[in-house]
C-alpha atoms as a PDB file:
ATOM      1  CA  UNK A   1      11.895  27.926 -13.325  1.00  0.00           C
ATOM      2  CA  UNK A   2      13.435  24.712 -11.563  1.00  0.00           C
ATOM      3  CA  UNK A   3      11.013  21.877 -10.378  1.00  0.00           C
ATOM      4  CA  UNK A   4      11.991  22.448  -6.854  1.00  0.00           C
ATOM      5  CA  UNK A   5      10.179  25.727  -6.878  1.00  0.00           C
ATOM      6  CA  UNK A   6       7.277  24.144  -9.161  1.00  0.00           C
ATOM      7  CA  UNK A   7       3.617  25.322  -7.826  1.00  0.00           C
ATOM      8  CA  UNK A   8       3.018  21.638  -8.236  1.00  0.00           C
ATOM      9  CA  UNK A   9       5.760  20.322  -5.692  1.00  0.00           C
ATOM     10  CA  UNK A  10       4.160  20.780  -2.207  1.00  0.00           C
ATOM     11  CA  UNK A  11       0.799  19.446  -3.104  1.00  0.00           C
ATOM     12  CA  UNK A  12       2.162  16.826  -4.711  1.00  0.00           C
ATOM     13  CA  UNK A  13       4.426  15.938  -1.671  1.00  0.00           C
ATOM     14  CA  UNK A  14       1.468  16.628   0.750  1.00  0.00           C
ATOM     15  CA  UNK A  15      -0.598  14.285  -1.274  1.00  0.00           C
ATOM     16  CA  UNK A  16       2.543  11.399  -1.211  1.00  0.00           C
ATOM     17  CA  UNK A  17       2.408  11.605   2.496  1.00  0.00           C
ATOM     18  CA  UNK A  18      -1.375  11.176   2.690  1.00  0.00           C
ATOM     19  CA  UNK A  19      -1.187   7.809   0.774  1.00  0.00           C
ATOM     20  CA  UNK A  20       2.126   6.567   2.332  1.00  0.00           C
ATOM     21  CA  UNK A  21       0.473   7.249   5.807  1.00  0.00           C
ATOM     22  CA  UNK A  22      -2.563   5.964   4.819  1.00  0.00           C
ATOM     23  CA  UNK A  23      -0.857   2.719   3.465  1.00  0.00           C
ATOM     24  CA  UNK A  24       0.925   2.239   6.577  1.00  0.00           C
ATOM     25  CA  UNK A  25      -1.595   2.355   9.112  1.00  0.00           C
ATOM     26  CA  UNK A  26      -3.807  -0.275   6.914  1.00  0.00           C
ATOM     27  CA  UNK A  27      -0.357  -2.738   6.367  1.00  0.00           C
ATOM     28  CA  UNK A  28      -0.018  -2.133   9.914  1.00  0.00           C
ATOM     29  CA  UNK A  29      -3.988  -3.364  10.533  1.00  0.00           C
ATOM     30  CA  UNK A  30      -2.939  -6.672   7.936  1.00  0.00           C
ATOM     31  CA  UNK A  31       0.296  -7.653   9.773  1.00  0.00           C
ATOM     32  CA  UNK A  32      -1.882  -7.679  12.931  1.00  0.00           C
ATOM     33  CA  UNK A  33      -4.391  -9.680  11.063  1.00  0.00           C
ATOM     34  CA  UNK A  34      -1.782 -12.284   9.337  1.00  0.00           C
ATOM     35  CA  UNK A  35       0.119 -12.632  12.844  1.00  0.00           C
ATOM     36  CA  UNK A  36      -2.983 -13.107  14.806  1.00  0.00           C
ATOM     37  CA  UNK A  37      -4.448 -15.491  12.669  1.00  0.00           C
ATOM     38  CA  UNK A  38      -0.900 -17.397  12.071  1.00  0.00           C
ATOM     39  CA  UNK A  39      -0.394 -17.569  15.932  1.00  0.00           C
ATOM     40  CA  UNK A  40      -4.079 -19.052  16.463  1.00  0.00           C
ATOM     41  CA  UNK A  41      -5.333 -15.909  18.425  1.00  0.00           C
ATOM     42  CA  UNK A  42      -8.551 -16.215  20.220  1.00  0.00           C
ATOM     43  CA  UNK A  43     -11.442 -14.381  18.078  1.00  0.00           C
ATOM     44  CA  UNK A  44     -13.354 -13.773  21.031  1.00  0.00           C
ATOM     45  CA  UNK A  45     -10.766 -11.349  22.194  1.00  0.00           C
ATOM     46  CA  UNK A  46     -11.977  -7.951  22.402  1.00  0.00           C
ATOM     47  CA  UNK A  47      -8.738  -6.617  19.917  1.00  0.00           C
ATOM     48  CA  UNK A  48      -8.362  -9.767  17.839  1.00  0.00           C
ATOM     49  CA  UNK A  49     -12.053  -9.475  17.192  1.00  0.00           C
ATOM     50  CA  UNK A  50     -11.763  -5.312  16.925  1.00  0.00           C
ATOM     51  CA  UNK A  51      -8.703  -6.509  14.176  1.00  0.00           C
ATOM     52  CA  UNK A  52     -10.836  -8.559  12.072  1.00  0.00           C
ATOM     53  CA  UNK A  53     -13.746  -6.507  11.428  1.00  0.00           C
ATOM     54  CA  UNK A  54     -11.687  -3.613  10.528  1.00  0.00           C
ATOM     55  CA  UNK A  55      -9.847  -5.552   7.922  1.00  0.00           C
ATOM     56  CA  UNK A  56     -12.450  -8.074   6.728  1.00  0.00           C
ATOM     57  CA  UNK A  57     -13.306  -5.455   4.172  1.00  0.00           C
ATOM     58  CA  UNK A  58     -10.012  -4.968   2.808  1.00  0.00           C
ATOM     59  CA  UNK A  59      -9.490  -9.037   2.421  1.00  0.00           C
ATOM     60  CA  UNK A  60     -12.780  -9.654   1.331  1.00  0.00           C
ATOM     61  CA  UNK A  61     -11.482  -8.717  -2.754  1.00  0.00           C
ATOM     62  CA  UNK A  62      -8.723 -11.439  -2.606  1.00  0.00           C
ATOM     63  CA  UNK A  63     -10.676 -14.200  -0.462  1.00  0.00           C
ATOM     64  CA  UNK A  64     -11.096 -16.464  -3.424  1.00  0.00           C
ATOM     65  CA  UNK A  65      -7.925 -15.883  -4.419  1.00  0.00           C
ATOM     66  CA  UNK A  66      -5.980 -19.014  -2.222  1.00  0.00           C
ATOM     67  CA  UNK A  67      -7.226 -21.330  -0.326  1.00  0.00           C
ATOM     68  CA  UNK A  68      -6.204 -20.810   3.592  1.00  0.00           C
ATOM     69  CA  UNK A  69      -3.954 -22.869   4.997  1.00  0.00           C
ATOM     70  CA  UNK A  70      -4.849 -24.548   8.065  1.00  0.00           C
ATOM     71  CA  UNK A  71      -1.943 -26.136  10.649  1.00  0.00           C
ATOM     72  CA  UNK A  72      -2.767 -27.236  14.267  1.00  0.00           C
ATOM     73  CA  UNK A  73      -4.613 -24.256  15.112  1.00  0.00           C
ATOM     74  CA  UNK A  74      -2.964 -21.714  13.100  1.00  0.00           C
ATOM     75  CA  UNK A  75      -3.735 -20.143   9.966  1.00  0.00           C
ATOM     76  CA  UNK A  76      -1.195 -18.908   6.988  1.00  0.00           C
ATOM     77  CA  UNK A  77      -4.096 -16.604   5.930  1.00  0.00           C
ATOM     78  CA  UNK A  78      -2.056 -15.913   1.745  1.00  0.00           C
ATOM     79  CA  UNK A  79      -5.431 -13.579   0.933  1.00  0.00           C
ATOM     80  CA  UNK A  80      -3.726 -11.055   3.654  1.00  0.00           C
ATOM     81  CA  UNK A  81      -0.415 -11.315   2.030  1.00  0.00           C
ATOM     82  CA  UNK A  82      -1.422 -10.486  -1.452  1.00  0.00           C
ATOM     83  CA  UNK A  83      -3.982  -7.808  -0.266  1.00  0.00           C
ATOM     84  CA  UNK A  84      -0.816  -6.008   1.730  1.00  0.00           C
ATOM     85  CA  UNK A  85       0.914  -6.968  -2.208  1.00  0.00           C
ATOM     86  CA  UNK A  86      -1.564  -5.142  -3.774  1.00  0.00           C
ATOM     87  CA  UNK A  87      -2.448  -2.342  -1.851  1.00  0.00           C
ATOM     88  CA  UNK A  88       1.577  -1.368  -1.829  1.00  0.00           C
ATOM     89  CA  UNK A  89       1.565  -1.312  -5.866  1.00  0.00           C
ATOM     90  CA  UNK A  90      -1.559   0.761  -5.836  1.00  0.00           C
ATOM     91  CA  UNK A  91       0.030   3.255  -3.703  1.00  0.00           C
ATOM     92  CA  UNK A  92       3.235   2.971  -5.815  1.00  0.00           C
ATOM     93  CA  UNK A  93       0.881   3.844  -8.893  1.00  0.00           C
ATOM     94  CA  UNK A  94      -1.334   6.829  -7.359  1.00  0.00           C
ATOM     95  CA  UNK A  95       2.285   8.416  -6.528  1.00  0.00           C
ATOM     96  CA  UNK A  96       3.917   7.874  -9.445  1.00  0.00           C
ATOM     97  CA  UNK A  97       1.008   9.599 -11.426  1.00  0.00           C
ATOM     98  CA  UNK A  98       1.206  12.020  -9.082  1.00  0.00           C
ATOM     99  CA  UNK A  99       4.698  12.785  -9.767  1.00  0.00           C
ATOM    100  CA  UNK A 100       4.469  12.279 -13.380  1.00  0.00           C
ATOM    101  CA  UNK A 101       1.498  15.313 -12.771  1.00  0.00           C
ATOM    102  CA  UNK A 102       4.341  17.570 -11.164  1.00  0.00           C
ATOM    103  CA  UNK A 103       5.482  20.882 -13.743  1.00  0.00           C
ATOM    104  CA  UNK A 104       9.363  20.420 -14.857  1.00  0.00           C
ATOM    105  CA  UNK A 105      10.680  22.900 -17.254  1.00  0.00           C
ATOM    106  CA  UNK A 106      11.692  22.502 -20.683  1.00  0.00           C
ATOM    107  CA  UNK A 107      15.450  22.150 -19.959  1.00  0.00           C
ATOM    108  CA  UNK A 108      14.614  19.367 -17.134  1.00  0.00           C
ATOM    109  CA  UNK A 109      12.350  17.546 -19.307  1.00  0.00           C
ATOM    110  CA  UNK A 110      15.071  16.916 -21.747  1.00  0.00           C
ATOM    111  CA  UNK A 111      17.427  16.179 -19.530  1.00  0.00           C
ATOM    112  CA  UNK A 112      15.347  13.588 -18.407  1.00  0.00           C
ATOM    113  CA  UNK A 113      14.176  12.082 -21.574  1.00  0.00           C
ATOM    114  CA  UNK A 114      17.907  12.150 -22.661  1.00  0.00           C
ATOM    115  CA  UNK A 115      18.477   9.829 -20.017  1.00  0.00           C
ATOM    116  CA  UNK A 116      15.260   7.433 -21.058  1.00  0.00           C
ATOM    117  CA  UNK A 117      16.574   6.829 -24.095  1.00  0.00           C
ATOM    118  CA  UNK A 118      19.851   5.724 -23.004  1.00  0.00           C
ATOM    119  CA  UNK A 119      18.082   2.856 -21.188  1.00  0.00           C
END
């Protein structure tokens, strides 16, 4: 049996695209934040205040992190950075588990680990 026809393979891809998708729509909500904050958007504004409050909460673990950085007006908000940092190398873990989880055969496992020791 070859991994491509491994029971494991589709639910393993189904769950990759989950957490990639997932992952992109909240990077997407931190670029927002970082740009809105960097270009001094006003926080009374019905999306730059609807921005915010749906990212506070994924921020909030790395406020203490760095100080913000404060220039006429606009804000290099580095807490946003590192959260978008982290959040990509969880997602890098939970797939790469999730791969490691997939069923190879014998002959493709050696093959493989062949190769690993070569490194």
């Amino acid at each position: 049996m070859d991994s491509y026809n491994s029971p494991t393979t589709k639910p393993i891809f189904r769950a990759s695209q989950v957490i990639w998708y997932a992952l992109s729509l909240l990077e997407a909500t931190l670029v927002f934040r970082f740009a809105l904050k960097l270009f001094g958007a006003n926080s009374a504004a019905g999306f730059t205040d609807f921005i915010y409050n749906i990212s506070s909460p994924f921020v909030a673990p790395f406020r203490a992190v760095f100080k913000t950085t404060n220039v006429q007006g606009s804000i290099f908000e580095w807490t946003t950075l590192l959260a978008m940092f982290v959040y990509w190398l969880f997602a890098m873990g939970i797939t790469s588990l999730l791969v490691m989880s997939k069923t190879v055969s014998t002959s493709e496992a050696a093959v493989k680990l062949n190769k690993q020791e070569k490194i």
